[in-house]
C-alpha atoms as a PDB file:
ATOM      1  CA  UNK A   1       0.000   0.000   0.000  1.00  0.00           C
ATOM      2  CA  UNK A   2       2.907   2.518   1.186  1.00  0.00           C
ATOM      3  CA  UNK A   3       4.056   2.472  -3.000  1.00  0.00           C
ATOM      4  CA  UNK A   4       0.737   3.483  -4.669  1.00  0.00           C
ATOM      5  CA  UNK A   5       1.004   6.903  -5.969  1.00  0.00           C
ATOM      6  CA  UNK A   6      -0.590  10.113  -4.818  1.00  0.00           C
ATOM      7  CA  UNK A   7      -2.528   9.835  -8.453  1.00  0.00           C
ATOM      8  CA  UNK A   8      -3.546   6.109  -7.309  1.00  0.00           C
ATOM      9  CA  UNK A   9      -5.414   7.275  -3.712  1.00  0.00           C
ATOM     10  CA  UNK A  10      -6.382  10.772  -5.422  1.00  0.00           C
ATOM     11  CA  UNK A  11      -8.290   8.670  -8.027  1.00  0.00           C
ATOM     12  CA  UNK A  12      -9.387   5.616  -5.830  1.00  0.00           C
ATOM     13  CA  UNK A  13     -10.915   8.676  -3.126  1.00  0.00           C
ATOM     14  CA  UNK A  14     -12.437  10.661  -5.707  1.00  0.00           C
ATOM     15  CA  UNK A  15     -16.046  10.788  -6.876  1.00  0.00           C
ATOM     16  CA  UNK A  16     -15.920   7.659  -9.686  1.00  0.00           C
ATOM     17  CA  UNK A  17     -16.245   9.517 -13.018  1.00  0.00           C
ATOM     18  CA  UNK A  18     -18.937   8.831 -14.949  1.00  0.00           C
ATOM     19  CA  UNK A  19     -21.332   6.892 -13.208  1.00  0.00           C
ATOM     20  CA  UNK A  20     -18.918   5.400 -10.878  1.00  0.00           C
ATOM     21  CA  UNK A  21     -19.946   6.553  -7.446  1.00  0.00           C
ATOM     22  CA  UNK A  22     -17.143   5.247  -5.418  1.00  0.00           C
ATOM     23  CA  UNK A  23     -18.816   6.496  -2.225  1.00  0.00           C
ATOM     24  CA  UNK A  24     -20.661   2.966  -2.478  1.00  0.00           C
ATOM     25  CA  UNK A  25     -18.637   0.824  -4.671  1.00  0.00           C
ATOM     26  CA  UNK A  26     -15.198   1.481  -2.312  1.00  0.00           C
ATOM     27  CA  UNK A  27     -15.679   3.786   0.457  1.00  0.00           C
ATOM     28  CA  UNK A  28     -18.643   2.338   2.234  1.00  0.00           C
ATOM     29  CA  UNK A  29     -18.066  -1.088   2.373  1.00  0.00           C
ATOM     30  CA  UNK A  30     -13.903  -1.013   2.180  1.00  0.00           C
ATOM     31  CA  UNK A  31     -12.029   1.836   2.404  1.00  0.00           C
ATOM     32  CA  UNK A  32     -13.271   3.822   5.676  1.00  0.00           C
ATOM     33  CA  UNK A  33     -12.243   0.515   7.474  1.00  0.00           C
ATOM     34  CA  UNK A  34      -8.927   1.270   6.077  1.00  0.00           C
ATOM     35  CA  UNK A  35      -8.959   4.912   6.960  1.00  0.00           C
ATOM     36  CA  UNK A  36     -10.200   4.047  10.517  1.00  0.00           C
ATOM     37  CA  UNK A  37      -8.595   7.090  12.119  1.00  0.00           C
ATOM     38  CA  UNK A  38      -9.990   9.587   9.826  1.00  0.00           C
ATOM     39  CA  UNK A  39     -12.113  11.684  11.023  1.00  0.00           C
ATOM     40  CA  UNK A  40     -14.650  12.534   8.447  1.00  0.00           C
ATOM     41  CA  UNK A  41     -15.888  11.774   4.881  1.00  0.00           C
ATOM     42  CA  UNK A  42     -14.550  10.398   1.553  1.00  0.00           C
ATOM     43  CA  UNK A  43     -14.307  13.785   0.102  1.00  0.00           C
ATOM     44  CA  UNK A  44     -12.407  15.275   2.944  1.00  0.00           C
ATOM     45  CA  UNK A  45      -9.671  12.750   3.267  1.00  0.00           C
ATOM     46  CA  UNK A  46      -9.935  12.969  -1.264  1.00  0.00           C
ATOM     47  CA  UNK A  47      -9.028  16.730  -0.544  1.00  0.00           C
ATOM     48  CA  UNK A  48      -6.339  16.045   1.533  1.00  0.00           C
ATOM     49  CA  UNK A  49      -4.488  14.117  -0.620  1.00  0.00           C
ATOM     50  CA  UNK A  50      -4.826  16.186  -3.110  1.00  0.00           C
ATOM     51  CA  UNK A  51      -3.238  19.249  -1.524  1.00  0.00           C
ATOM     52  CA  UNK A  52      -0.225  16.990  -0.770  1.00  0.00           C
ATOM     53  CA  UNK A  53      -0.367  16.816  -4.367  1.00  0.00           C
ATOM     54  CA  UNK A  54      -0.561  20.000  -5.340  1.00  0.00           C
ATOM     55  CA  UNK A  55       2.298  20.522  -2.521  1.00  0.00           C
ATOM     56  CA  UNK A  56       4.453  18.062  -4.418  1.00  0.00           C
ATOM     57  CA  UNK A  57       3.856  19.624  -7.471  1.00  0.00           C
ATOM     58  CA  UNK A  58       5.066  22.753  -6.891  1.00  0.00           C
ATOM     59  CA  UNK A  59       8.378  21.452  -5.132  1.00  0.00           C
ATOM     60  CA  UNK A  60       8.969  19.075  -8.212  1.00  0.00           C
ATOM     61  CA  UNK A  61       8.395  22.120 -10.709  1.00  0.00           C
ATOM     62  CA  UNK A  62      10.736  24.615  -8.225  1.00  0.00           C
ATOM     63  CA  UNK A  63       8.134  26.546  -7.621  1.00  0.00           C
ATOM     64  CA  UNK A  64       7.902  28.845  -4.456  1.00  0.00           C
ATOM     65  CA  UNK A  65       6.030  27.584  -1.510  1.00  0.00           C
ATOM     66  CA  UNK A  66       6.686  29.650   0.865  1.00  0.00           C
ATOM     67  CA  UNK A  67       3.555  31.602   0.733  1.00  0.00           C
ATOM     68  CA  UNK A  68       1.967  28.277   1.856  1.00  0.00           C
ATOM     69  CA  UNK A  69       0.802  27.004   5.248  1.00  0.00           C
ATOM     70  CA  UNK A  70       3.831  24.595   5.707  1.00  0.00           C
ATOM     71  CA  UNK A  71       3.185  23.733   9.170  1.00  0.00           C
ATOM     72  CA  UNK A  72      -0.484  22.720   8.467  1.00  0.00           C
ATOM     73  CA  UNK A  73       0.677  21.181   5.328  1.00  0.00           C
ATOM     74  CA  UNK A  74       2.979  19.197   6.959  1.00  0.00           C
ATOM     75  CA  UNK A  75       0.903  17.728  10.256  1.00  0.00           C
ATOM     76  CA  UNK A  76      -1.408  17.527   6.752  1.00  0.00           C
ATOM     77  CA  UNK A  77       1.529  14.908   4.889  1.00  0.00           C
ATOM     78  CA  UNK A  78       2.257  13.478   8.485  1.00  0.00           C
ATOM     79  CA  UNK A  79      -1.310  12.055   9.116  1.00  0.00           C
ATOM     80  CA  UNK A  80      -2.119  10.932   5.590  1.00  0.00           C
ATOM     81  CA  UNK A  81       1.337   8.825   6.307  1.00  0.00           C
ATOM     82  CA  UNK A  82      -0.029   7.722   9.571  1.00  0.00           C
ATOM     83  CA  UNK A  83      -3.087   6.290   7.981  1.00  0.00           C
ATOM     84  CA  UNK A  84      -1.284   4.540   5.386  1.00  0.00           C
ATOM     85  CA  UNK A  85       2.144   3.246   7.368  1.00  0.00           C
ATOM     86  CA  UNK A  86       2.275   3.897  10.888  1.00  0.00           C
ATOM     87  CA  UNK A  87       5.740   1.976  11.205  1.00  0.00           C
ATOM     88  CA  UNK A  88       7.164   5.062   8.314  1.00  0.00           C
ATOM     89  CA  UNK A  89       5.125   7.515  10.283  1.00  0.00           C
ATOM     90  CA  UNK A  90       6.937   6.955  13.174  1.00  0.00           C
ATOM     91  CA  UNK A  91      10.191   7.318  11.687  1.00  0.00           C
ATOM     92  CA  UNK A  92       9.034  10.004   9.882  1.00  0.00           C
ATOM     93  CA  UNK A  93       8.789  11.463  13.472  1.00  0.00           C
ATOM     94  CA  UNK A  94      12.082  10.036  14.753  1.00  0.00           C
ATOM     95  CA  UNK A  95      14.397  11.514  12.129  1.00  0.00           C
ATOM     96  CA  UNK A  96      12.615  14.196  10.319  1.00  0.00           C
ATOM     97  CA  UNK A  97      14.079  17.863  10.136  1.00  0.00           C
ATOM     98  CA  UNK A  98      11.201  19.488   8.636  1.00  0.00           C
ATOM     99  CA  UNK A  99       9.884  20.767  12.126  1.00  0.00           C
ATOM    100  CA  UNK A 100      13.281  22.599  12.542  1.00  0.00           C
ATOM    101  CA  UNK A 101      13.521  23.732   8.777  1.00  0.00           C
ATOM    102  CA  UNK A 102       9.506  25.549   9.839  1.00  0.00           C
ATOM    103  CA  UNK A 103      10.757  26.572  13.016  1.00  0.00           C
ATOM    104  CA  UNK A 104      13.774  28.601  11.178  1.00  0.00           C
ATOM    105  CA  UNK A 105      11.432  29.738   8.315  1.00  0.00           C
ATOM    106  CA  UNK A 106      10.337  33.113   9.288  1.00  0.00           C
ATOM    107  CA  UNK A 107      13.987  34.033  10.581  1.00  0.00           C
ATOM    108  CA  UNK A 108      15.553  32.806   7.128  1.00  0.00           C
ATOM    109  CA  UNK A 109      12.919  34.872   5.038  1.00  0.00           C
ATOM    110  CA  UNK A 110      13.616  38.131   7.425  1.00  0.00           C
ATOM    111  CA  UNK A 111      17.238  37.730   6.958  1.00  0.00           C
ATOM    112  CA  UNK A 112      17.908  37.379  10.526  1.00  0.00           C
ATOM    113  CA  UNK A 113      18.426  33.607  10.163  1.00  0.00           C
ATOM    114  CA  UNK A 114      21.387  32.696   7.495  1.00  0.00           C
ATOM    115  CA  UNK A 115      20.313  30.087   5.302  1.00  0.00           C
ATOM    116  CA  UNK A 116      21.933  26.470   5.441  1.00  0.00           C
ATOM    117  CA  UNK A 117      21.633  24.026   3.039  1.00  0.00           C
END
């Protein structure tokens, strides 16, 4: 499960195309039991995923992000992980140095911060 795409769950959570309704064919009888901890509908947890997305996206294509609500985007990438792998979730959390990079952001962009690489 942890190697489908973003496209793959984007797709799989979305409405079903034409005539496909995949609030009944998937979500109903399979895929909320797989989502257990979400909190909320098909749609929400569709729109999720598809800001992380959108967020990868833009860092693939170099464009800025900076404008962005990384911290909520982040808790955002974090808990879609969670419901998909907790074992990399949790060493997401043991080794990841995005929470520092966030916590250094507004310093950086003022120019009190240096930048380090």
């Amino acid at each position: 499960m942890a190697q489908l795409s973003f496209g793959f769950w984007i797709s799989l959570l979305g409405k079903g195309g034409r005539g496909g309704n995949y609030e009944m064919k998937y979500w109903n009888p399979s895929l909320r039991h797989l989502f257990r901890d979400h909190r909320g509908g098909r749609e929400a947890l569709h729109d999720k995923f598809d800001r992380m997305r959108t967020l990868r996206n833009r860092i693939a294509h170099q464009e800025r992000i900076f404008h962005r609500h990384l911290d909520e985007d982040f808790r955002t990438a974090v808990t879609l992980l969670r419901y998909l792998s907790s074992p990399m979730a949790e060493r997401h959390d043991k080794h990841s140095q995005v929470p520092e990079a966030l916590a250094r952001k507004s310093g950086v962009l003022s120019g009190r911060a240096p930048v380090r690489l």
